[in-house]
C-alpha atoms as a PDB file:
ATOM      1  CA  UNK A   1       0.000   0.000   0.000  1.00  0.00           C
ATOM      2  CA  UNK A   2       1.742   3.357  -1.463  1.00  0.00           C
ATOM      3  CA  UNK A   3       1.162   6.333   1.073  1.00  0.00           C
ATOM      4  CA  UNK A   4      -1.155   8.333  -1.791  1.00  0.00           C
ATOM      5  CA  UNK A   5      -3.413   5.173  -1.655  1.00  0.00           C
ATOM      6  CA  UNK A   6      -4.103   4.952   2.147  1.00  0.00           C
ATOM      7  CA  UNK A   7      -4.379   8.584   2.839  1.00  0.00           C
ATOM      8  CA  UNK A   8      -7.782   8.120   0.217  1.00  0.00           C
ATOM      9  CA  UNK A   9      -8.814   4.864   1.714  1.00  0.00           C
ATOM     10  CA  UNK A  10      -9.068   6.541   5.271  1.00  0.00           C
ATOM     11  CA  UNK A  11     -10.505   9.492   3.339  1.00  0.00           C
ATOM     12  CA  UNK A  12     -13.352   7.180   1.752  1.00  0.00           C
ATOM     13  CA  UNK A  13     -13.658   5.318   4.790  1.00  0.00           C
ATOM     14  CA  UNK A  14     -14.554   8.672   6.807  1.00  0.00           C
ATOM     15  CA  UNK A  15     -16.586  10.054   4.302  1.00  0.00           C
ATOM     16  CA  UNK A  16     -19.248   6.871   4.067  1.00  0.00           C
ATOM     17  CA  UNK A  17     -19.277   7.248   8.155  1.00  0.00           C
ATOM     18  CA  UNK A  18     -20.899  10.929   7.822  1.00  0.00           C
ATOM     19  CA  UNK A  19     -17.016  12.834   8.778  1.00  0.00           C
ATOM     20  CA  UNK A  20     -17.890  16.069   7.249  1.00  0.00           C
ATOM     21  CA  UNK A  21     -13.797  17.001   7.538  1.00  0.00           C
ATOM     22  CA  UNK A  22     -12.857  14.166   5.843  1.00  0.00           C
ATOM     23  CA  UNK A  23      -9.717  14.666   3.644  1.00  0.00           C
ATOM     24  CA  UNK A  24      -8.266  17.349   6.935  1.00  0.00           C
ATOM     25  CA  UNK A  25      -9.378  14.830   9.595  1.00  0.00           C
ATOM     26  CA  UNK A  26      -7.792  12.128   7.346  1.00  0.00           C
ATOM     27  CA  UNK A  27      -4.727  14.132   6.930  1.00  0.00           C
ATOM     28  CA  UNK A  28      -4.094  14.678  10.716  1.00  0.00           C
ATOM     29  CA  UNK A  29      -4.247  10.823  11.191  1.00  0.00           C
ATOM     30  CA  UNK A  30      -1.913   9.963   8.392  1.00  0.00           C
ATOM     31  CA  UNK A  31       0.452  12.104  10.702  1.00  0.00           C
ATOM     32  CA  UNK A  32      -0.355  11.140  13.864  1.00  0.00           C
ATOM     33  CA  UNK A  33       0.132   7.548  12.770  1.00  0.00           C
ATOM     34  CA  UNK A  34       3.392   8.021  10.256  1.00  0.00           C
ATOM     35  CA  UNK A  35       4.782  11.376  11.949  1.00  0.00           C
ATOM     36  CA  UNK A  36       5.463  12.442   8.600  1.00  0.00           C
ATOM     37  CA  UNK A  37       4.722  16.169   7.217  1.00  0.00           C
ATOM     38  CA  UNK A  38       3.552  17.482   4.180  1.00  0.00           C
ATOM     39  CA  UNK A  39       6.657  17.508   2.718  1.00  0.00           C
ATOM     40  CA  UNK A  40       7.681  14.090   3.427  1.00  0.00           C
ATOM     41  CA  UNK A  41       4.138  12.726   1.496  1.00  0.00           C
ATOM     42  CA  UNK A  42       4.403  14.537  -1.222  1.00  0.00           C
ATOM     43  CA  UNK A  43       8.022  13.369  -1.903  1.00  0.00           C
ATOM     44  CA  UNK A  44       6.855  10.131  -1.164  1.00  0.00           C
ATOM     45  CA  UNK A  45       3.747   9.992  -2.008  1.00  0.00           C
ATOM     46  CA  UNK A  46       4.422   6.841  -4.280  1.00  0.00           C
ATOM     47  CA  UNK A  47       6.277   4.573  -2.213  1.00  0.00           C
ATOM     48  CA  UNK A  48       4.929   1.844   0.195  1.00  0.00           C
ATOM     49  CA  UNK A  49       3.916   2.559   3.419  1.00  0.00           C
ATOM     50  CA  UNK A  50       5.186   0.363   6.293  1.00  0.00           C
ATOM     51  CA  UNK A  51       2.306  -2.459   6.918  1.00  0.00           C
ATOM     52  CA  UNK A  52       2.500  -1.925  10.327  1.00  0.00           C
ATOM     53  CA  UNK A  53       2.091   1.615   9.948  1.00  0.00           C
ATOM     54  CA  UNK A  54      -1.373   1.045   7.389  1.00  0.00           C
ATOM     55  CA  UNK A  55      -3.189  -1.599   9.652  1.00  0.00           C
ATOM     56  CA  UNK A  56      -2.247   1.288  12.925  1.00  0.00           C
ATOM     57  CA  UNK A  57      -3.521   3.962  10.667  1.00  0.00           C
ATOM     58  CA  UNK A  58      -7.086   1.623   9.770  1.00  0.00           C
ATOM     59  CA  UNK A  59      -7.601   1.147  13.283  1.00  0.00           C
ATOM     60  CA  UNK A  60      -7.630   4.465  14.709  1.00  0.00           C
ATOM     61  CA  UNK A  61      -9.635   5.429  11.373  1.00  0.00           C
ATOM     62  CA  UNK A  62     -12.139   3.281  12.466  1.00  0.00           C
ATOM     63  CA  UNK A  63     -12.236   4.557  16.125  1.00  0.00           C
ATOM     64  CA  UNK A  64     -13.164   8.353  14.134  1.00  0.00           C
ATOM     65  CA  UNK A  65     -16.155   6.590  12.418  1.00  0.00           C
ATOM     66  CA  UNK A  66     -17.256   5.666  15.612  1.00  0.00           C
ATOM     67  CA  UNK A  67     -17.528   9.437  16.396  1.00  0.00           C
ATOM     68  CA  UNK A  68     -14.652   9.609  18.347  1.00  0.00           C
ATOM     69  CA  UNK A  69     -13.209  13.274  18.145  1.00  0.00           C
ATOM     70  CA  UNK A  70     -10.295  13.703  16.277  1.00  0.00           C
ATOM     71  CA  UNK A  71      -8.342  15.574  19.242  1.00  0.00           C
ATOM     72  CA  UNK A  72      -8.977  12.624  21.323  1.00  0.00           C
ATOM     73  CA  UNK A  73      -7.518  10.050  19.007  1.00  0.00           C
ATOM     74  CA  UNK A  74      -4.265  12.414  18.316  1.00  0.00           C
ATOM     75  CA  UNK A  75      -4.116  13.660  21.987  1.00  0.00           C
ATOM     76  CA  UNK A  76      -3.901  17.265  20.909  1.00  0.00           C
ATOM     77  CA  UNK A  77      -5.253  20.402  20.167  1.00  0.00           C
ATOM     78  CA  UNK A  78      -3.654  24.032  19.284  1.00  0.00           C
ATOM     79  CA  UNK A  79      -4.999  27.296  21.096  1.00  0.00           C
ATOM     80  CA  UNK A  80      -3.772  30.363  20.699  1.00  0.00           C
ATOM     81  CA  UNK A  81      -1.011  29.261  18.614  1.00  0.00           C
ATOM     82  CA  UNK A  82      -0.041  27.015  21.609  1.00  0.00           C
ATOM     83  CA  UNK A  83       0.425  23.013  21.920  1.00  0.00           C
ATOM     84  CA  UNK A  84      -2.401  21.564  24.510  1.00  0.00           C
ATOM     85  CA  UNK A  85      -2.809  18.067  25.637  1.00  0.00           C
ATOM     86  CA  UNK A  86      -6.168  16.642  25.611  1.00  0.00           C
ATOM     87  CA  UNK A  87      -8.310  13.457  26.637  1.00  0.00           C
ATOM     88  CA  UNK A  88     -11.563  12.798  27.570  1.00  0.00           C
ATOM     89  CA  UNK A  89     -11.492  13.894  30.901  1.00  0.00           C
ATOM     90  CA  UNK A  90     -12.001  17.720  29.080  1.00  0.00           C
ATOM     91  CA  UNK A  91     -13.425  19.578  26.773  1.00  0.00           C
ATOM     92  CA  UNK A  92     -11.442  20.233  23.678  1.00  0.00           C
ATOM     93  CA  UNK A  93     -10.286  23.521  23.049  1.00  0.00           C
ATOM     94  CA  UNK A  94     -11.770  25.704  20.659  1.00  0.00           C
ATOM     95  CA  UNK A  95     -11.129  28.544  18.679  1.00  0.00           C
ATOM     96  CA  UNK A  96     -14.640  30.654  19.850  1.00  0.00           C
ATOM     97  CA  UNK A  97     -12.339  30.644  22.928  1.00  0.00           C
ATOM     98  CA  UNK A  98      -9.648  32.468  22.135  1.00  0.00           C
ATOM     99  CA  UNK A  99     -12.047  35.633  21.809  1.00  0.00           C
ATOM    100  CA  UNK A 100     -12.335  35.355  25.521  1.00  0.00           C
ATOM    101  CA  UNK A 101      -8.544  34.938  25.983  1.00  0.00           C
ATOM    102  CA  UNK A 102      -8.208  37.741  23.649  1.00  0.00           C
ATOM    103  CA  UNK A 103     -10.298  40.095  25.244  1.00  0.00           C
ATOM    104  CA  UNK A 104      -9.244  39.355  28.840  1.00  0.00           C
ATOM    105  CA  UNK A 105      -5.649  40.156  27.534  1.00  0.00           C
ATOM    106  CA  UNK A 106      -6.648  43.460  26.915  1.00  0.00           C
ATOM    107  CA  UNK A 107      -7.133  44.338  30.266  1.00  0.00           C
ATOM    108  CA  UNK A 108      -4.102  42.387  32.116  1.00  0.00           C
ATOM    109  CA  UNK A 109      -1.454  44.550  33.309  1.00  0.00           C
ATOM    110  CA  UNK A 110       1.984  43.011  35.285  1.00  0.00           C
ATOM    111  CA  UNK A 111       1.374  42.050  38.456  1.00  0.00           C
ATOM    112  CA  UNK A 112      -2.396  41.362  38.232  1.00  0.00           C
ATOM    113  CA  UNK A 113      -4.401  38.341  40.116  1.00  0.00           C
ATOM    114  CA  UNK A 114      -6.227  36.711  37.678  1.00  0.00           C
ATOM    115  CA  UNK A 115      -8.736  33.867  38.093  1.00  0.00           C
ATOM    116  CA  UNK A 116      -9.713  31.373  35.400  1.00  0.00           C
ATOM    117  CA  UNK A 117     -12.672  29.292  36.968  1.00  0.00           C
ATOM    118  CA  UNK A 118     -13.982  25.929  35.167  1.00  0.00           C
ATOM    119  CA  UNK A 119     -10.283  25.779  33.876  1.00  0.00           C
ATOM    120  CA  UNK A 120     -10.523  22.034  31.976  1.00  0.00           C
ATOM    121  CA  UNK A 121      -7.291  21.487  29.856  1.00  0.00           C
ATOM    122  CA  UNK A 122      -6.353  25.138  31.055  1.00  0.00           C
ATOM    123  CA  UNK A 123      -5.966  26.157  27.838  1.00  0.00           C
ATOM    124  CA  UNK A 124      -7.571  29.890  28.582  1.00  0.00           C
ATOM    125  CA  UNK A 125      -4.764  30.171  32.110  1.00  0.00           C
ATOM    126  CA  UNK A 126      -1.891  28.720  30.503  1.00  0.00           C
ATOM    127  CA  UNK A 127      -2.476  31.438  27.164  1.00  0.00           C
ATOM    128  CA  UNK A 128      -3.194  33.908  29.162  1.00  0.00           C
ATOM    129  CA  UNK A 129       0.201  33.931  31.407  1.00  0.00           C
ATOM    130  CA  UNK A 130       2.286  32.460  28.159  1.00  0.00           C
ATOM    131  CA  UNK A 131       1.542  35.973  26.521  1.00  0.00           C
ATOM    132  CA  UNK A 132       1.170  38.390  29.960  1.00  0.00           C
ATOM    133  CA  UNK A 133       3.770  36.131  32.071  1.00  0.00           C
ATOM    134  CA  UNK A 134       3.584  39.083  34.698  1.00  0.00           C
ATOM    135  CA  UNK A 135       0.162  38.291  35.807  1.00  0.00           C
ATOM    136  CA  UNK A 136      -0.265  35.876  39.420  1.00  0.00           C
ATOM    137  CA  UNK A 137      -2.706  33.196  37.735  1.00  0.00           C
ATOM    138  CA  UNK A 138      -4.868  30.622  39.147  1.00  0.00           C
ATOM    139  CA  UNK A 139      -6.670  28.355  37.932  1.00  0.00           C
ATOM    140  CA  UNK A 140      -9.764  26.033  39.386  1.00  0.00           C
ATOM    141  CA  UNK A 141     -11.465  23.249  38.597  1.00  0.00           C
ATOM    142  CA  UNK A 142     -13.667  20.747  40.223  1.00  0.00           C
ATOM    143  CA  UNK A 143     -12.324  17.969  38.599  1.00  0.00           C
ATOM    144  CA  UNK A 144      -9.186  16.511  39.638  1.00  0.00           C
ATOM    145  CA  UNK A 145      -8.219  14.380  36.321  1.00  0.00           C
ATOM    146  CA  UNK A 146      -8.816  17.956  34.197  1.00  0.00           C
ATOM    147  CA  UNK A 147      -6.750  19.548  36.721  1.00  0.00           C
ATOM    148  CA  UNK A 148      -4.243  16.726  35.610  1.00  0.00           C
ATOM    149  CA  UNK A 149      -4.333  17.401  32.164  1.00  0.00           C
ATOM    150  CA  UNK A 150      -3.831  21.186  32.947  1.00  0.00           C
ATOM    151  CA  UNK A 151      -1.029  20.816  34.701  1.00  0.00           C
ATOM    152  CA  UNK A 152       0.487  18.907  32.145  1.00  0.00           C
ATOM    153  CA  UNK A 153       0.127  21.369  29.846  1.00  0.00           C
ATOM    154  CA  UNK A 154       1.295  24.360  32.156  1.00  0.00           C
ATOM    155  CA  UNK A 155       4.311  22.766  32.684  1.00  0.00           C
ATOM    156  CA  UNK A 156       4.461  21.892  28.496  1.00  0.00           C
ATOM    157  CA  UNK A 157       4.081  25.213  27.934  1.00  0.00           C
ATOM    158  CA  UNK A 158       6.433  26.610  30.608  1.00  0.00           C
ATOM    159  CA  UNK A 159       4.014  28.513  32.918  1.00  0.00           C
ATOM    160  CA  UNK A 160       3.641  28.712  36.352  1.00  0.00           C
ATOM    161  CA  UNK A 161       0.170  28.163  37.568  1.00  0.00           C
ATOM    162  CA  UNK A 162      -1.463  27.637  40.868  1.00  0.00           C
ATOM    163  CA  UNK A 163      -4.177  25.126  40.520  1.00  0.00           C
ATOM    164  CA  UNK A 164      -7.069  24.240  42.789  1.00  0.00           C
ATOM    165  CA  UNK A 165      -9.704  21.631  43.014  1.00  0.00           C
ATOM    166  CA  UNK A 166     -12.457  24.150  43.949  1.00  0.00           C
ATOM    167  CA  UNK A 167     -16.319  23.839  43.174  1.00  0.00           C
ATOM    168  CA  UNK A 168     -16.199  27.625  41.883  1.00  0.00           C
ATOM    169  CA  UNK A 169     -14.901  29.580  44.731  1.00  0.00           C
ATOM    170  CA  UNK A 170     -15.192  26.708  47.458  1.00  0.00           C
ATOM    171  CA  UNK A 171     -11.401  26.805  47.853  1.00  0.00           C
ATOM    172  CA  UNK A 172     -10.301  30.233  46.722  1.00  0.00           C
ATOM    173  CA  UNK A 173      -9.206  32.851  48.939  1.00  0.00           C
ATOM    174  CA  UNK A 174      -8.213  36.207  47.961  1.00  0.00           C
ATOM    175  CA  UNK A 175      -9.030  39.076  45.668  1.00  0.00           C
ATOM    176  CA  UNK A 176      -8.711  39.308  42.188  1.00  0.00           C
ATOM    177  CA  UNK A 177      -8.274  41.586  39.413  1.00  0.00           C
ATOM    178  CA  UNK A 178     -10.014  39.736  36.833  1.00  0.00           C
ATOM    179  CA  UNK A 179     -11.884  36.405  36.954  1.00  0.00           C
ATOM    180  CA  UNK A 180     -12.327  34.960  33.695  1.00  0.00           C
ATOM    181  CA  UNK A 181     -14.902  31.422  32.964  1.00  0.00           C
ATOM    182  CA  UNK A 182     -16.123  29.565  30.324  1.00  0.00           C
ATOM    183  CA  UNK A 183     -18.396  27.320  32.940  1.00  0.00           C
ATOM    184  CA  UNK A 184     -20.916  24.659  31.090  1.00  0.00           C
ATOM    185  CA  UNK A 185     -23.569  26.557  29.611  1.00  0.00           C
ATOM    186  CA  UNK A 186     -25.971  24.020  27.328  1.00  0.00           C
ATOM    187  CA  UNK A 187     -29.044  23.515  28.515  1.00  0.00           C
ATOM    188  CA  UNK A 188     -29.250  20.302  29.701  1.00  0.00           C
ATOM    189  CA  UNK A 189     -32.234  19.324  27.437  1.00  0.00           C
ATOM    190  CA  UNK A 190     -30.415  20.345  24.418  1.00  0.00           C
ATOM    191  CA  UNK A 191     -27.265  18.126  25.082  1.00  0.00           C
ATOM    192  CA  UNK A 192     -28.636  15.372  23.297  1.00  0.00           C
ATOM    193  CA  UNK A 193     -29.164  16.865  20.035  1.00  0.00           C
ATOM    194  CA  UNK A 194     -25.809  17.512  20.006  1.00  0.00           C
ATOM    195  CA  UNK A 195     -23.213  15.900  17.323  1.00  0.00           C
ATOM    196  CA  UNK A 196     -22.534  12.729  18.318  1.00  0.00           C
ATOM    197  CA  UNK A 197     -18.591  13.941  19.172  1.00  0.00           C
ATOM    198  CA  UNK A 198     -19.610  16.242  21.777  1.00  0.00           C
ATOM    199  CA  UNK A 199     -23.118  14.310  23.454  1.00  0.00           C
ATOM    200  CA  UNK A 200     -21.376  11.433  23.526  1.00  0.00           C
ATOM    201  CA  UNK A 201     -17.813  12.068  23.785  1.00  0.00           C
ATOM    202  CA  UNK A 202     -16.618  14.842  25.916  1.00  0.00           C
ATOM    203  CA  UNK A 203     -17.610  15.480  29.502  1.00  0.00           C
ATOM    204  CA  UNK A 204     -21.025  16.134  30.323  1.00  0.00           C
ATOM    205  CA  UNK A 205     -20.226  18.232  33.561  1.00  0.00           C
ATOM    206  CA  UNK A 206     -18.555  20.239  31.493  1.00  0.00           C
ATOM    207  CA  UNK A 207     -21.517  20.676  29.233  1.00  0.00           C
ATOM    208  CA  UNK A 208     -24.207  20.880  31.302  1.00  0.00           C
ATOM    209  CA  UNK A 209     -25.259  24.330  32.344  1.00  0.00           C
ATOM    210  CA  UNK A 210     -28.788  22.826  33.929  1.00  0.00           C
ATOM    211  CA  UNK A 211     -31.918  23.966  32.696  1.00  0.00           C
ATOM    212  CA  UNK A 212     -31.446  27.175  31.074  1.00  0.00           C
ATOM    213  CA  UNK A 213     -27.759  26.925  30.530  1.00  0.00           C
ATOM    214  CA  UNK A 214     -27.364  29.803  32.927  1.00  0.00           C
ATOM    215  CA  UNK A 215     -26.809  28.539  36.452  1.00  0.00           C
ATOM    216  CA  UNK A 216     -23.009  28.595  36.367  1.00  0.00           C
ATOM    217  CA  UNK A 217     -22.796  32.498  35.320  1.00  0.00           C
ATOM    218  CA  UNK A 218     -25.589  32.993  37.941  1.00  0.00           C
ATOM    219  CA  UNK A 219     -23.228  30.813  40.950  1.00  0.00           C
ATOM    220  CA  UNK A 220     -19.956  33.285  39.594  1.00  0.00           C
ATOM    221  CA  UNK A 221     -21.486  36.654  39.300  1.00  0.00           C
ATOM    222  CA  UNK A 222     -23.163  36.173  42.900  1.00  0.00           C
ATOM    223  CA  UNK A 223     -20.037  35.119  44.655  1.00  0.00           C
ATOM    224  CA  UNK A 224     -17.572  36.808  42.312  1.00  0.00           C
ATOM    225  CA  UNK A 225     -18.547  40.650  43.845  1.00  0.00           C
ATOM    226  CA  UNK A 226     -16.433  38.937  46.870  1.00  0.00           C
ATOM    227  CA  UNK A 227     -13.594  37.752  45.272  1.00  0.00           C
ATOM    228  CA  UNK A 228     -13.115  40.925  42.286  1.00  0.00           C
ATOM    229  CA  UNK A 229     -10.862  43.876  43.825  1.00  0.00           C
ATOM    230  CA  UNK A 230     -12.671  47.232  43.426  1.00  0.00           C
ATOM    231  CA  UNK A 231     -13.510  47.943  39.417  1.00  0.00           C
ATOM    232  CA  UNK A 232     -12.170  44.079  38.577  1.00  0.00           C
ATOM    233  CA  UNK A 233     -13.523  42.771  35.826  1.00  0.00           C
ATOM    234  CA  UNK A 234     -15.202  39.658  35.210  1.00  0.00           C
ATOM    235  CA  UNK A 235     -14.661  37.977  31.585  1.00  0.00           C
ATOM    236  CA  UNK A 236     -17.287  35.026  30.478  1.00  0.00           C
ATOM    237  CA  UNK A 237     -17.954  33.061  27.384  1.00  0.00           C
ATOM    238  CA  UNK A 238     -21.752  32.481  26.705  1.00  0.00           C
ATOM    239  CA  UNK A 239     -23.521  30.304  24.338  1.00  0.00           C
ATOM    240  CA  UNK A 240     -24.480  32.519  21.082  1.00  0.00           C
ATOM    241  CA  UNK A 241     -28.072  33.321  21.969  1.00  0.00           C
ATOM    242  CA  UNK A 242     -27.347  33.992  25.757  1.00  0.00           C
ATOM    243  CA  UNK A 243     -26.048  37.293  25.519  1.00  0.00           C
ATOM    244  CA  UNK A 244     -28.957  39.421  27.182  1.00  0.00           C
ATOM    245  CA  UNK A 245     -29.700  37.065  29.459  1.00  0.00           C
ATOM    246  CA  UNK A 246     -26.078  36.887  30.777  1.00  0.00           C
ATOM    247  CA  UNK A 247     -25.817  40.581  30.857  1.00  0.00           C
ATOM    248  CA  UNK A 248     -29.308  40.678  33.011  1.00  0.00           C
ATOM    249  CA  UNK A 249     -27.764  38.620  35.742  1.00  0.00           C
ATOM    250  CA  UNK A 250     -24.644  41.044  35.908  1.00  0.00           C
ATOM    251  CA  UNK A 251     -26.676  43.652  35.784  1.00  0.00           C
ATOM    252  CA  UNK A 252     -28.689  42.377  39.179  1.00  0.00           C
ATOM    253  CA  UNK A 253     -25.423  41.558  40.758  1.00  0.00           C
ATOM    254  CA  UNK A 254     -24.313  44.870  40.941  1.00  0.00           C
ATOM    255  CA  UNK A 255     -21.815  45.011  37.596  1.00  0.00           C
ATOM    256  CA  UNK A 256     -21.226  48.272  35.447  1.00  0.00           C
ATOM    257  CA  UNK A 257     -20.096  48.857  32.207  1.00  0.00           C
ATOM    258  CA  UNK A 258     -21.232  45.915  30.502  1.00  0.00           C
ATOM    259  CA  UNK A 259     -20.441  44.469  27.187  1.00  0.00           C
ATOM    260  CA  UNK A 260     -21.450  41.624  24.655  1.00  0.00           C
ATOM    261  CA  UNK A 261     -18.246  40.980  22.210  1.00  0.00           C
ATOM    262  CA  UNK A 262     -18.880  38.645  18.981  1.00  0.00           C
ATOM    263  CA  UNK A 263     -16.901  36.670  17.732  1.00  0.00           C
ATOM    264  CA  UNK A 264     -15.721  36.048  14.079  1.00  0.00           C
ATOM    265  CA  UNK A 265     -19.403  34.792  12.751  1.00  0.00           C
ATOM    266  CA  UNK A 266     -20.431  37.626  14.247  1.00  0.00           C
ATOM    267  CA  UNK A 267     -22.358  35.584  17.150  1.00  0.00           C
ATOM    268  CA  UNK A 268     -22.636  36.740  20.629  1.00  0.00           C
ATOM    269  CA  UNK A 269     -19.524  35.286  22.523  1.00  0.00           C
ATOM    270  CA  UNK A 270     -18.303  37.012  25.534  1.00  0.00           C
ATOM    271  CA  UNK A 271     -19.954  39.200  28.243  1.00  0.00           C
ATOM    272  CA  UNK A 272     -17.457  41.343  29.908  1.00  0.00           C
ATOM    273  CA  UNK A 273     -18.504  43.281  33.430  1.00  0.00           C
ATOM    274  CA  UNK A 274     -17.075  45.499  36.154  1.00  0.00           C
ATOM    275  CA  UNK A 275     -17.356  45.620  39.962  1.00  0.00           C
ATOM    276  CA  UNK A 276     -18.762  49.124  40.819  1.00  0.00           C
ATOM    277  CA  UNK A 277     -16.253  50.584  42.942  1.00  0.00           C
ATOM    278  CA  UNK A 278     -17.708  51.046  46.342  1.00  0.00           C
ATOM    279  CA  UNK A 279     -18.490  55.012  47.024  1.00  0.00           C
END
């Protein structure tokens, strides 16, 4: 079997299981398996390809027709131009994210407390102090595997991090600057029309946002007034149609100066808001 040959048969084979990606999803496997790069296929593009290597690259094929996320079969996802390890123990990173990372940069000044809550693979901590490496971050998460994985990849990415295994605030202690979240926020009656990658693959607690999707940013804005210094500023990611609703329950808490940001489809993606300073 010549390389050209078996990167279309894992092509074909992903397109007749419904893989809408199929020739990039096919692509990433052909290097996860071979740890070859483009320039190595096309120069070889004719010549066999170890067996070994074909009947490895079949099998994890067939684990993405099972729905299996891509990033879970390769272990990886990029973020903000950054390396991250993932598994199933969190979500997988993604790129509406990075407006939130973005934006929260934008405020950060050296020697700022910041607080990521809901942290998962850390991906929105360990960006955050790779590009303002000034800042004091923490990060929480109630789950102690995820708070594995993020420690892997603060250390990967050479940043120091304090983690906590905290339900929200349970364990924090302190003021901060800015608090920044992207809790579960799908309605828990919607998770199951989901694509089968996400309802079935990656973890439900860190889906489910309970009824409305909005009991997480109601839990952080309530208790975050106690942990945000005077005028901090507290940084969420919301669901695309949750934008006023979000910005209500600041609004009740006590926060001024709020904003909805979009992201690059032009969807509602994060809700920034201010502690009122106290007069």
């Amino acid at each position: 079997m010549i390389y050209g040959e078996a990167y279309r048969n894992v092509q074909k084979l992903l397109k007749s299981a419904g893989i809408e990606n199929e020739i990039s999803d096919a692509w990433f496997l052909m290097e996860e398996v071979c740890g070859i790069n483009r320039s190595f296929y096309f120069l070889h593009e004719m010549e066999e390809m170890p067996g070994e290597q074909y009947e490895k690259l079949l099998e994890i094929a067939a684990k993405r027709c099972e729905r299996i996320p891509l990033q879970y079969l390769t272990g990886q996802q990029e973020f903000m131009g950054l390396a991250f390890k993932v598994t199933p123990d969190v979500l997988i990173p993604r790129q509406d994210t990075e407006i939130l990372v973005e934006t929260a940069l934008n405020y950060l000044k050296p020697g700022m407390k910041v607080l990521d809550l809901c942290t998962g693979s850390g991906c929105i901590a360990v960006s955050l102090k790779h590009y303002q490496p000034e800042i004091q971050m923490t990060a929480a998460d109630i789950s102690a595997p995820a708070l594995k994985v993020a420690a892997y990849n603060s250390d990967k990415n050479q940043t120091e991090i304090r983690f906590l295994q905290s339900d929200l605030f349970e364990k924090t202690e302190g003021e901060f600057d800015v608090i920044v979240s992207n809790p579960p926020y799908i309605p828990s009656d919607v998770i199951e029309t989901l694509m089968p990658e996400v309802r079935d693959y990656e973890p439900r607690k860190a889906l489910d946002g309970a009824l409305d999707g909005l009991h997480f940013y109601r839990e952080i804005a309530k208790e975050g007034i106690r942990y945000l210094k005077e005028e901090g500023i507290l940084i969420f990611e919301i669901g695309c149609d949750q934008g006023g609703a979000v910005s209500e329950i600041l609004n009740r808490k006590g926060f001024t100066e709020i904003l909805v940001l979009k992201d690059l489809a032009g969807l509602d993606r994060v809700v920034i808001g201010r502690r009122a300073k106290h007069v």
